[in-house]
N, C-alpha and C. Protein backbone atom coordinates (compact mmCIF):
# COMPACT_ATOMS: atom_id res chain seq x y z
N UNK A 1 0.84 -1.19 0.00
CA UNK A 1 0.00 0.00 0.00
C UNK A 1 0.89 1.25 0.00
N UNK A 2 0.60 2.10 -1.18
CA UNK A 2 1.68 3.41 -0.94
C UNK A 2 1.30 4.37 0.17
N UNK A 3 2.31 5.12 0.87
CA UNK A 3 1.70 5.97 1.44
C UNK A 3 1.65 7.21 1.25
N UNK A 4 1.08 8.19 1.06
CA UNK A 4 0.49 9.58 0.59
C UNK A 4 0.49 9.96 1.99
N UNK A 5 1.50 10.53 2.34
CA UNK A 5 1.76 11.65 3.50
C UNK A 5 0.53 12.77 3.01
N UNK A 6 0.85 13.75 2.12
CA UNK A 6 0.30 14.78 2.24
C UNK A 6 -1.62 14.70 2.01
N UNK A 7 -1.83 13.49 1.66
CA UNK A 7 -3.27 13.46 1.49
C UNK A 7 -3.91 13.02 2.50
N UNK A 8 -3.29 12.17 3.36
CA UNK A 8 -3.58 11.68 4.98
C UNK A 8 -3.62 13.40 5.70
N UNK A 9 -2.43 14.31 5.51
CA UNK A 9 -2.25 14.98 6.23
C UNK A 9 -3.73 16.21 5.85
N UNK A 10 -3.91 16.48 4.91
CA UNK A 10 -4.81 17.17 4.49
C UNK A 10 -6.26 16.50 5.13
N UNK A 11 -6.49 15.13 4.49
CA UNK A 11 -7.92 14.34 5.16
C UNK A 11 -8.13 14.86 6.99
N UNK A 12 -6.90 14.34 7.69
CA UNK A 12 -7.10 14.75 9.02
C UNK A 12 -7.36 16.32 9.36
N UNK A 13 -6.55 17.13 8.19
CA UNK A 13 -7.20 18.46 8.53
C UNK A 13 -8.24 19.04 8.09
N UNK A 14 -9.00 18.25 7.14
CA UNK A 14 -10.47 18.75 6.76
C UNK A 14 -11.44 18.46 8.23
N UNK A 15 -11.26 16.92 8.55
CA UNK A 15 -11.88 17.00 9.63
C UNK A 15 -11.97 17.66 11.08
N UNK A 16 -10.91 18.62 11.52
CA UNK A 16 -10.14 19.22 12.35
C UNK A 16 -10.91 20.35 11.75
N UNK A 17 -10.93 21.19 10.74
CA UNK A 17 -11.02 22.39 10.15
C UNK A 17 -12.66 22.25 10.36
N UNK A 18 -13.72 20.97 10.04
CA UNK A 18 -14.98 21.64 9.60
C UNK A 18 -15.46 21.16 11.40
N UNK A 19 -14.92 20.79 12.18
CA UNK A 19 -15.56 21.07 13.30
C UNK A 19 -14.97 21.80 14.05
N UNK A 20 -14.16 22.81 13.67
CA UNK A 20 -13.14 24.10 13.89
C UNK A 20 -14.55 25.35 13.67
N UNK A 21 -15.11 24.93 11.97
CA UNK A 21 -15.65 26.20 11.83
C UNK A 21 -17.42 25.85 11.94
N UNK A 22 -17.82 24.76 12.99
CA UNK A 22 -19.00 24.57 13.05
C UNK A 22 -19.53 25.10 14.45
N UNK A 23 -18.37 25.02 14.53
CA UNK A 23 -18.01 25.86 16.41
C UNK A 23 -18.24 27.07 15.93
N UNK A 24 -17.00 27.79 15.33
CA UNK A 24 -16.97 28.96 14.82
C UNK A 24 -18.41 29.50 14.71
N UNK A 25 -19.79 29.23 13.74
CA UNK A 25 -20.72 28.90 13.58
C UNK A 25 -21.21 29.34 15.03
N UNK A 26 -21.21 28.54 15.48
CA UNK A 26 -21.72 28.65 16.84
C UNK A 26 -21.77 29.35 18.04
N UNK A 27 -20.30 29.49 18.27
CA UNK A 27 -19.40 30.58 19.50
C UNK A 27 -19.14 31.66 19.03
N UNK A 28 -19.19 31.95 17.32
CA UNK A 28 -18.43 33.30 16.99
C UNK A 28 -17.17 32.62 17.12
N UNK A 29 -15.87 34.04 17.53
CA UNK A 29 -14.36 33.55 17.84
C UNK A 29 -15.01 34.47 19.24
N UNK A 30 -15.05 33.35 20.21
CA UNK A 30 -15.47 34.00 21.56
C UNK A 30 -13.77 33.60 22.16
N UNK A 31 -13.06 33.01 21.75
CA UNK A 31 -11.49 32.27 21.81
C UNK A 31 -10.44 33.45 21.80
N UNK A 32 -11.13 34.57 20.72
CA UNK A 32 -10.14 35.95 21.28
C UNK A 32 -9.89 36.30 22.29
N UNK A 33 -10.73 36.12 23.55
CA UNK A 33 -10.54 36.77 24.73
C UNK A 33 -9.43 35.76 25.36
N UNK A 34 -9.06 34.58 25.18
CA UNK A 34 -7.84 34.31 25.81
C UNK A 34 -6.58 34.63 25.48
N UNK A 35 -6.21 34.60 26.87
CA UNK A 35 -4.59 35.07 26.66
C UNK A 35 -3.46 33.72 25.86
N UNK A 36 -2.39 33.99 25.76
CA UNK A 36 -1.54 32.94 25.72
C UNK A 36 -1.30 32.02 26.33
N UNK A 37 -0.99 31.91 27.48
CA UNK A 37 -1.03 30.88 28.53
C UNK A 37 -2.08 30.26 28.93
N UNK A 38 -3.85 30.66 28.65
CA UNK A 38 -4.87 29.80 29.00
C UNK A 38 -4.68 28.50 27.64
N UNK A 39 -4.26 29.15 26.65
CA UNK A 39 -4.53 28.51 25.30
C UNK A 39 -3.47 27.04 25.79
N UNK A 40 -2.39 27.34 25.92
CA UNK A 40 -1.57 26.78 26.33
C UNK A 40 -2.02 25.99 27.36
N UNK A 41 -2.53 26.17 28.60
CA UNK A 41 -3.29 25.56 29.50
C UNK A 41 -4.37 24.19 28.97
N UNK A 42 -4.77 25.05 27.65
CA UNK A 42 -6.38 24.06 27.25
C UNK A 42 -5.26 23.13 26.62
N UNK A 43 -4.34 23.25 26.12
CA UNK A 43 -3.70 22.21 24.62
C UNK A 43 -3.08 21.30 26.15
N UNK A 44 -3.04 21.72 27.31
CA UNK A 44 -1.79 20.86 28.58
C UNK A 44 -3.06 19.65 28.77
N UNK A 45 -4.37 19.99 29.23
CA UNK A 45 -5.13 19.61 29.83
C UNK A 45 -5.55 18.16 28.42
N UNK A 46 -5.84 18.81 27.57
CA UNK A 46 -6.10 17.85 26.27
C UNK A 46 -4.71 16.83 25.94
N UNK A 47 -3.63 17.32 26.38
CA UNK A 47 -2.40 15.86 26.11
C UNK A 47 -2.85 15.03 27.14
N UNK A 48 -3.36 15.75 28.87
CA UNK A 48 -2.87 15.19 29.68
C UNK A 48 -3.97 14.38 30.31
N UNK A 49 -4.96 14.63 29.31
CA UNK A 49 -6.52 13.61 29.21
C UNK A 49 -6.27 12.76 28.31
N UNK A 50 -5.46 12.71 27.24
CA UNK A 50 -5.23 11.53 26.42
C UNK A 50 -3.91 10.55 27.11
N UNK A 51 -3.36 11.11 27.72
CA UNK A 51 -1.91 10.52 28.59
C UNK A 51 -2.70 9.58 29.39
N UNK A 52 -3.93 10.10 30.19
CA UNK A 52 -4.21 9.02 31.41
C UNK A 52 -5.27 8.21 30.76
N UNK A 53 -6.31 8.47 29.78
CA UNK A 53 -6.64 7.28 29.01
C UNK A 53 -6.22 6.39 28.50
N UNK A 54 -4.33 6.32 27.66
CA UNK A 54 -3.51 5.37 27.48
C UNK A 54 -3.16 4.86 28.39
N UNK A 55 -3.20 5.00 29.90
CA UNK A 55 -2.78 4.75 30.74
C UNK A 55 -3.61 4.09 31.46
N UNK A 56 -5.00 4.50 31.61
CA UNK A 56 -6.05 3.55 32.29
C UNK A 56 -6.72 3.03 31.73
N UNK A 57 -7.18 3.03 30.34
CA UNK A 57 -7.80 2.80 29.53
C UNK A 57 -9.31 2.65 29.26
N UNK A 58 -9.30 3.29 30.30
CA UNK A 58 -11.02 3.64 30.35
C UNK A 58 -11.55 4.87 30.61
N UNK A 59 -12.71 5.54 29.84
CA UNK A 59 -13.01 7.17 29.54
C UNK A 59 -14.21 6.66 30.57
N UNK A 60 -14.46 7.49 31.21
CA UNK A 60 -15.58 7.85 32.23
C UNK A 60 -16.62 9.04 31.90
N UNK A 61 -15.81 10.13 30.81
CA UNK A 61 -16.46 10.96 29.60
C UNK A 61 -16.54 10.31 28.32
N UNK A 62 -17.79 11.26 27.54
CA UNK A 62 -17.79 10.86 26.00
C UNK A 62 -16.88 11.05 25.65
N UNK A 63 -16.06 11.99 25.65
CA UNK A 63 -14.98 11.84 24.59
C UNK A 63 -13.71 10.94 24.38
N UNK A 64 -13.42 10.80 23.37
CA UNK A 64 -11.76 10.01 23.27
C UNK A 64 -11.08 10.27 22.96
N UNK A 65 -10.24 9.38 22.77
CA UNK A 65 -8.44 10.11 22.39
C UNK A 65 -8.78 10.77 21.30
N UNK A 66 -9.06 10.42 20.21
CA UNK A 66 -9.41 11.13 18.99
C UNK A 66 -9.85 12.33 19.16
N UNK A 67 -10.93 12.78 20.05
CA UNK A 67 -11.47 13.96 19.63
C UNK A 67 -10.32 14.98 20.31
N UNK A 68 -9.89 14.26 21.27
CA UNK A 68 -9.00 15.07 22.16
C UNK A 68 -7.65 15.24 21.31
N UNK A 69 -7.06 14.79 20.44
CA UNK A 69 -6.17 15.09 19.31
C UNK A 69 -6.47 16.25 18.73
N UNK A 70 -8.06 15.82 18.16
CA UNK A 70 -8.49 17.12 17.32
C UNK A 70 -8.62 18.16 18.02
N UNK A 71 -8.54 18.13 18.95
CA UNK A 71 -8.78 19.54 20.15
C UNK A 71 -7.70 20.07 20.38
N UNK A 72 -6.16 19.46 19.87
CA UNK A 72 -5.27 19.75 20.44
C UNK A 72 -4.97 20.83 18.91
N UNK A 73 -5.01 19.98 17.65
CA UNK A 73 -4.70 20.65 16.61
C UNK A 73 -5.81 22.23 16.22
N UNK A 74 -6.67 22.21 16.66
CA UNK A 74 -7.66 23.21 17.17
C UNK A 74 -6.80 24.19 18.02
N UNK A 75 -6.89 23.86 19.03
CA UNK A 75 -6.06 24.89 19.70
C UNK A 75 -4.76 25.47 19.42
N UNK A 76 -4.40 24.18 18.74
CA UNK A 76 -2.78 24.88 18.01
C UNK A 76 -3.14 25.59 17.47
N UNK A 77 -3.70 25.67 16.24
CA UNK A 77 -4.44 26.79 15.81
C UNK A 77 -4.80 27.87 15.99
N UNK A 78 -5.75 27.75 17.31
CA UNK A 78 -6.02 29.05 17.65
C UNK A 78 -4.63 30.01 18.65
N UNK A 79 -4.03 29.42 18.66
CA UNK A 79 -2.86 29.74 19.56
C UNK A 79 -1.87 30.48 18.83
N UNK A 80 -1.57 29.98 17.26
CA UNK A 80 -1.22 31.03 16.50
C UNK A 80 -1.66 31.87 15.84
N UNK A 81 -3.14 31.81 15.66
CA UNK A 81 -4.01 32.97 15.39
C UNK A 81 -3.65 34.08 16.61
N UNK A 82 -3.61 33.77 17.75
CA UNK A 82 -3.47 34.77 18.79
C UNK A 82 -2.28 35.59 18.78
N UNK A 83 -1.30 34.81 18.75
CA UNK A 83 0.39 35.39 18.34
C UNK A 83 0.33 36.34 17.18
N UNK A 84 -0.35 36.29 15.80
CA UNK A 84 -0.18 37.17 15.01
C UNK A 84 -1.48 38.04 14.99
N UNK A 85 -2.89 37.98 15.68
CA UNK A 85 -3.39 39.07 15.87
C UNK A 85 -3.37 39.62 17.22
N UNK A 86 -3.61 40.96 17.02
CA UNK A 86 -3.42 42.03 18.38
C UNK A 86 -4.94 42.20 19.04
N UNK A 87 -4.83 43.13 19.98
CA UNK A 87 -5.40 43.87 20.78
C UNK A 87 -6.53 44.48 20.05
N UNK A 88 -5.96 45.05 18.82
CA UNK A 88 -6.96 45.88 18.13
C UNK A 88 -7.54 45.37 16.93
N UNK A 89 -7.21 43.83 17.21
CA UNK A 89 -7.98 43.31 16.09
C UNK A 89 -9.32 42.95 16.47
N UNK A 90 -10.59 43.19 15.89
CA UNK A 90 -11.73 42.66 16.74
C UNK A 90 -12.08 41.38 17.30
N UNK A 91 -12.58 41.07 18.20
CA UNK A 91 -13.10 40.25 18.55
C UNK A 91 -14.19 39.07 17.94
N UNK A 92 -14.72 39.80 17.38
CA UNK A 92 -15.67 38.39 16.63
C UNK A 92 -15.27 39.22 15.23
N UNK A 93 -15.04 37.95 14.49
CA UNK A 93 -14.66 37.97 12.94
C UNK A 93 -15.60 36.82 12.47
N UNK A 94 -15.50 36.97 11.57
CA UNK A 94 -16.37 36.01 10.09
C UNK A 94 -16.12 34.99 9.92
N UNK A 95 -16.89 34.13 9.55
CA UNK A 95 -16.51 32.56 9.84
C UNK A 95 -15.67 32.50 8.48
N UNK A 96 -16.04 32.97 7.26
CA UNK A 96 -14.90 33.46 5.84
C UNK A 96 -13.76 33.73 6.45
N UNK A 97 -13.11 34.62 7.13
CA UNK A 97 -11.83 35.08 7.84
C UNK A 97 -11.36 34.36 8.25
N UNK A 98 -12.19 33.40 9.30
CA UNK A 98 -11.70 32.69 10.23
C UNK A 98 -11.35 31.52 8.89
N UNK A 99 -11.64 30.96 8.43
CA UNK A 99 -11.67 30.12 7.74
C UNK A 99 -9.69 30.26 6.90
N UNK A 100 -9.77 31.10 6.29
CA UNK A 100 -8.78 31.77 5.58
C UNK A 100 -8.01 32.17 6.66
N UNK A 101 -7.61 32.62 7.43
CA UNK A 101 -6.73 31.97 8.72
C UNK A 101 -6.35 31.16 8.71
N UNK A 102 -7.09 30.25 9.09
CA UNK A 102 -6.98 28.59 9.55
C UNK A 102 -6.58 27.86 8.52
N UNK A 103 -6.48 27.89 7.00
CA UNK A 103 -5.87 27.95 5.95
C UNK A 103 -4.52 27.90 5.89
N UNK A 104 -4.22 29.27 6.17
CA UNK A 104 -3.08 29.80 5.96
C UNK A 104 -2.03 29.21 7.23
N UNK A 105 -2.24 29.05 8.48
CA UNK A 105 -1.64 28.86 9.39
C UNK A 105 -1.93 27.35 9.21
N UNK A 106 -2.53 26.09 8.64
CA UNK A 106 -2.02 25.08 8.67
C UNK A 106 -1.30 24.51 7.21
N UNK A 107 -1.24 25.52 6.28
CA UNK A 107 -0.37 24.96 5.11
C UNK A 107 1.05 25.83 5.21
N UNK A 108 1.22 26.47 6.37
CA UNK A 108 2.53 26.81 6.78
C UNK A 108 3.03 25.83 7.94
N UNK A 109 1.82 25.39 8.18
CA UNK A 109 2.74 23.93 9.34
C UNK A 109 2.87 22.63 8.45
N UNK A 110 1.92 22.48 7.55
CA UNK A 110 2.44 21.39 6.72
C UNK A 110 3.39 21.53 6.10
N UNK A 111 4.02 22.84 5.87
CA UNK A 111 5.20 22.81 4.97
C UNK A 111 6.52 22.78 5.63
N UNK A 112 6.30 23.26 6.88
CA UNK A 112 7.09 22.69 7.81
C UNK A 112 7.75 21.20 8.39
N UNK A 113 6.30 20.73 8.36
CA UNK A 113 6.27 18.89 8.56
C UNK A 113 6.57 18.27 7.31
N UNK A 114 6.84 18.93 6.54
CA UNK A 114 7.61 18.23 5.11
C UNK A 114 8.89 18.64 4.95
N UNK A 115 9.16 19.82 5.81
CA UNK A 115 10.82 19.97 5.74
C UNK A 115 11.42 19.00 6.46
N UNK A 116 10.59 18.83 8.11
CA UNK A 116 11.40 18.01 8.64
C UNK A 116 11.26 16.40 8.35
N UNK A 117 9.84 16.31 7.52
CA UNK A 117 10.03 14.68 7.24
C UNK A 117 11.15 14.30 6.20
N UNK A 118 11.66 15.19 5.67
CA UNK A 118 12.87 15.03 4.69
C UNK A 118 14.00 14.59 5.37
N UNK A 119 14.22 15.65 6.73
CA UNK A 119 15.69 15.20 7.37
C UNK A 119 15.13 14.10 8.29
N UNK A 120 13.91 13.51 8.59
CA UNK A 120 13.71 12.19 9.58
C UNK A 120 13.02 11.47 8.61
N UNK A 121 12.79 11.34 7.62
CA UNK A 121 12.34 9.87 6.70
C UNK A 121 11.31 9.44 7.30
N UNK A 122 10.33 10.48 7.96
CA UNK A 122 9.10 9.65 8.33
C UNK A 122 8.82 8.99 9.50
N UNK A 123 10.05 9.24 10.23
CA UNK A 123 10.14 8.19 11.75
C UNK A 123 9.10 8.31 12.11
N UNK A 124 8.13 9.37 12.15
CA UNK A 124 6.76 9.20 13.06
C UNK A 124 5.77 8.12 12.86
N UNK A 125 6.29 7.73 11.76
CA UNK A 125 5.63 6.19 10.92
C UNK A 125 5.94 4.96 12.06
N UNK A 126 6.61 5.12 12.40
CA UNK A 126 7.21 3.96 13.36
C UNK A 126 7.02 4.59 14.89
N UNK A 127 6.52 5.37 15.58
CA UNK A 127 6.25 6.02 16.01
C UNK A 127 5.18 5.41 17.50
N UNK A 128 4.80 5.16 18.84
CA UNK A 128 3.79 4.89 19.18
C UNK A 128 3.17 5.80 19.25
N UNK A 129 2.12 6.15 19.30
CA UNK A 129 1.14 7.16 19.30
C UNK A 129 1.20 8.09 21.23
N UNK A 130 1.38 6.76 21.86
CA UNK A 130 1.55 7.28 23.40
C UNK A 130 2.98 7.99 23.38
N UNK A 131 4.11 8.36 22.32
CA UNK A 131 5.32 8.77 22.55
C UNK A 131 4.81 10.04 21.45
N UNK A 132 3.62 10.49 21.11
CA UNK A 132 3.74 11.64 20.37
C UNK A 132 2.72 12.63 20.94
N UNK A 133 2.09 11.70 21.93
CA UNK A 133 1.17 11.99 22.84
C UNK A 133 2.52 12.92 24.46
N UNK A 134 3.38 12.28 24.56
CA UNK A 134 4.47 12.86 25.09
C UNK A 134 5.39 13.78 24.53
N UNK A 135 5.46 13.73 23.45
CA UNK A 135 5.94 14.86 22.86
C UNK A 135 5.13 16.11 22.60
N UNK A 136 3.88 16.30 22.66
CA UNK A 136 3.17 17.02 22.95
C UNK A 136 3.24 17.64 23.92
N UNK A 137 3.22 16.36 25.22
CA UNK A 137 3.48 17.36 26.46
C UNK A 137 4.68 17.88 26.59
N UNK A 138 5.84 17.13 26.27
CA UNK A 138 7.22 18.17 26.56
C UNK A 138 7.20 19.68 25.80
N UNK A 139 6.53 19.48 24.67
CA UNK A 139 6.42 20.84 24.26
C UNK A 139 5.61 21.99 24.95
N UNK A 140 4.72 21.54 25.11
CA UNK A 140 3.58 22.21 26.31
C UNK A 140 4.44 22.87 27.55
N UNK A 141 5.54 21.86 27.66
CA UNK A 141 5.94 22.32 28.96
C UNK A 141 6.97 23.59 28.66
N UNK A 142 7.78 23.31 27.64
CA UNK A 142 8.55 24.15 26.85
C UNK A 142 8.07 25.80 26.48
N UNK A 143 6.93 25.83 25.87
CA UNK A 143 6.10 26.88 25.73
C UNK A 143 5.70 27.48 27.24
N UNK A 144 5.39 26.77 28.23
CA UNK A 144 5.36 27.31 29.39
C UNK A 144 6.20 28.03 29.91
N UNK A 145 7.39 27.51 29.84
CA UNK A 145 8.58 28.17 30.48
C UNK A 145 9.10 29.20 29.80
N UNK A 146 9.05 29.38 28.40
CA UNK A 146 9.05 30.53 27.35
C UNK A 146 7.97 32.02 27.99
N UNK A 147 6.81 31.09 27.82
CA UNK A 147 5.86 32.55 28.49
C UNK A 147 5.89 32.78 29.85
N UNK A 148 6.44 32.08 30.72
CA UNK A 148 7.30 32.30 32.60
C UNK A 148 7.99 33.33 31.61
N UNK A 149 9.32 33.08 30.99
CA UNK A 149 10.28 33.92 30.61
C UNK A 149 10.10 34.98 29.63
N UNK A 150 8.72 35.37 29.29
CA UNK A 150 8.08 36.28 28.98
C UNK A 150 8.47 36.46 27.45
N UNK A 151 8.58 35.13 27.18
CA UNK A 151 8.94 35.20 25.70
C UNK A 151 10.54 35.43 25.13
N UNK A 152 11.01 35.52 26.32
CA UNK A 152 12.60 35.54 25.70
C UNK A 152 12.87 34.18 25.88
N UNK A 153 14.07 33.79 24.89
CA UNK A 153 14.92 32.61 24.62
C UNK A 153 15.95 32.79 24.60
N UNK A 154 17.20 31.89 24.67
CA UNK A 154 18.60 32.06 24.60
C UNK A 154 19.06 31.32 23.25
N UNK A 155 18.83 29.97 23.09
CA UNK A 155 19.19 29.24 22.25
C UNK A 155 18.05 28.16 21.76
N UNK A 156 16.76 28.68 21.84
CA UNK A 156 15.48 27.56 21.38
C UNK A 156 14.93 28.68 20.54
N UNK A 157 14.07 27.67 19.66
CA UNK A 157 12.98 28.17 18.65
C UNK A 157 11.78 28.48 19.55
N UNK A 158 11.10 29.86 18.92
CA UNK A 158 10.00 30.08 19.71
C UNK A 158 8.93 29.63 20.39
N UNK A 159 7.84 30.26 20.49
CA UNK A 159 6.45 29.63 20.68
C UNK A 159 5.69 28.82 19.30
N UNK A 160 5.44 30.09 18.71
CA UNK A 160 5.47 29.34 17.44
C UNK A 160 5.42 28.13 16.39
N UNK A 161 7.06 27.82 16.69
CA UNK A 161 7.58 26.92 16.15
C UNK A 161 6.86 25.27 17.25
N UNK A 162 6.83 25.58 18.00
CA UNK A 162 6.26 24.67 19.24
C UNK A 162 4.99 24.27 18.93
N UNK A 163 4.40 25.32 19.17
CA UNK A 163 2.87 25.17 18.12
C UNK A 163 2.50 24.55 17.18
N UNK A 164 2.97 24.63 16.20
CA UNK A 164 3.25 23.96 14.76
C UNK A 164 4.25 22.26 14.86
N UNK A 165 5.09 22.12 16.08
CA UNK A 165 5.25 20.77 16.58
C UNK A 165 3.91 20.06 17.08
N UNK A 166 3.49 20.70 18.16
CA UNK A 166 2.41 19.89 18.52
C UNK A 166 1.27 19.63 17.67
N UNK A 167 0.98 20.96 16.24
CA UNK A 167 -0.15 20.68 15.91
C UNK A 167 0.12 18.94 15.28
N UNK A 168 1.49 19.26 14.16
CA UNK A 168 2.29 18.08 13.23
C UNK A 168 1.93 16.93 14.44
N UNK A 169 2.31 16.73 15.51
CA UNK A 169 2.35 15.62 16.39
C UNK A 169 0.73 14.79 16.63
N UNK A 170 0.31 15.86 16.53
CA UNK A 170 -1.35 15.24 16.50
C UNK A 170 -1.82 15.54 15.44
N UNK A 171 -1.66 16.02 14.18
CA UNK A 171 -2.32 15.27 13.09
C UNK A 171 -1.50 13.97 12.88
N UNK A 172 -0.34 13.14 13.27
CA UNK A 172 0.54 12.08 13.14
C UNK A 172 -0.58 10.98 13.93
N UNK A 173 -0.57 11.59 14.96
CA UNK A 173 -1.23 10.48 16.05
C UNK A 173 -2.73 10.27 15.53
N UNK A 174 -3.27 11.12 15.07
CA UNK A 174 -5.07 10.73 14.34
C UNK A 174 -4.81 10.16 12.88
N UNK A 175 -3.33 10.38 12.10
CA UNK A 175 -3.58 9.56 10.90
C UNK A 175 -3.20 7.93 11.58
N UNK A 176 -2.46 8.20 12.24
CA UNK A 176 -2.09 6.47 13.06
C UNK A 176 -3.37 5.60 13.51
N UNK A 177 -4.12 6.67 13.89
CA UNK A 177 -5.62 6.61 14.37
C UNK A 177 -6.47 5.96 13.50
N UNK A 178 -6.33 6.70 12.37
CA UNK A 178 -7.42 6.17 11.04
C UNK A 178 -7.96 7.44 10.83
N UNK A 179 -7.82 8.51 11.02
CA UNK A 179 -9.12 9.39 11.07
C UNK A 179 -8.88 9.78 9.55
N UNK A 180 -10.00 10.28 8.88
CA UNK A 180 -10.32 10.08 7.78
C UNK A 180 -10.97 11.14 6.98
């Protein structure tokens, strides 16, 4: 069976994207009013609900690992929407806008996750899903200590770039998934 990286990667983000903007739909972007660090907070809480489901293996809520993936690439999302708009950008925007956003900020992370699948050949292929589910959180934790340090760095890649790890890490873990 061949594998088509970029059409897996796209499939998982249609599904990510149209219950992105059914919300949207729904809430408006009521998501402007958080700061950086809650966003960050919601993406900690969503690794660290899929961490103890691999771990106990039983949900006591509806939801599952899956949706909680998609929640994570969601929030990545909205997390760099926040970084490049300001203060004086309004608050509720257009589900068109929002849309074209959300566009733009995940075919700049896919193009990213194709630079680096060049220099790693795909390792995430071989990959357990509970070790990308941890790599999520080390990043989480990483971004934390960035916004403690108020956004300065010495020798690491930004927030940003972190962002766009974790989103790549969980669209990996939902194509491993099947999601479709």
């Amino acid at each position: 069976m061949a594998v088509n990286t970029s059409q897996e990667y796209d499939n998982v983000i249609a599904v990510c994207k149209s219950l992105f903007l059914k919300k949207t739909k729904d809430y408006g972007t009521a998501w402007r009013i958080l700061r950086a660090a809650s966003i960050t907070d919601q993406i900690f809480i969503k690794a660290q609900r899929i961490r103890t489901l691999e771990e106990k293996k039983v949900s006591k809520v509806g939801e599952d690992i899956t949706s909680e993936y998609i929640g994570i690439v969601n929030y990545c999302v909205i997390a760099m929407l926040q970084l490049e708009l300001s203060e004086n950008d309004p608050n509720e925007m257009e589900v068109q806008e929002v849309e074209s956003l959300f566009d733009k900020r995940v075919n700049e992370t896919k193009d990213l996750m194709f630079a680096k699948n060049h220099d790693y050949g795909e390792a995430w292929r071989d990959m357990r899903i509970s070790s990308l589910t941890d790599l999520i959180l080390m990043k989480i934790l990483r971004v934390k200590q960035i916004e403690d340090n108020l956004g300065q760095t010495v020798a690491s890649e930004g927030v940003k770039a972190n962002y766009q790890d974790m989103l790549n890490y969980a669209v990996f873990a939902l194509i491993k998934l099947g999601v479709k």
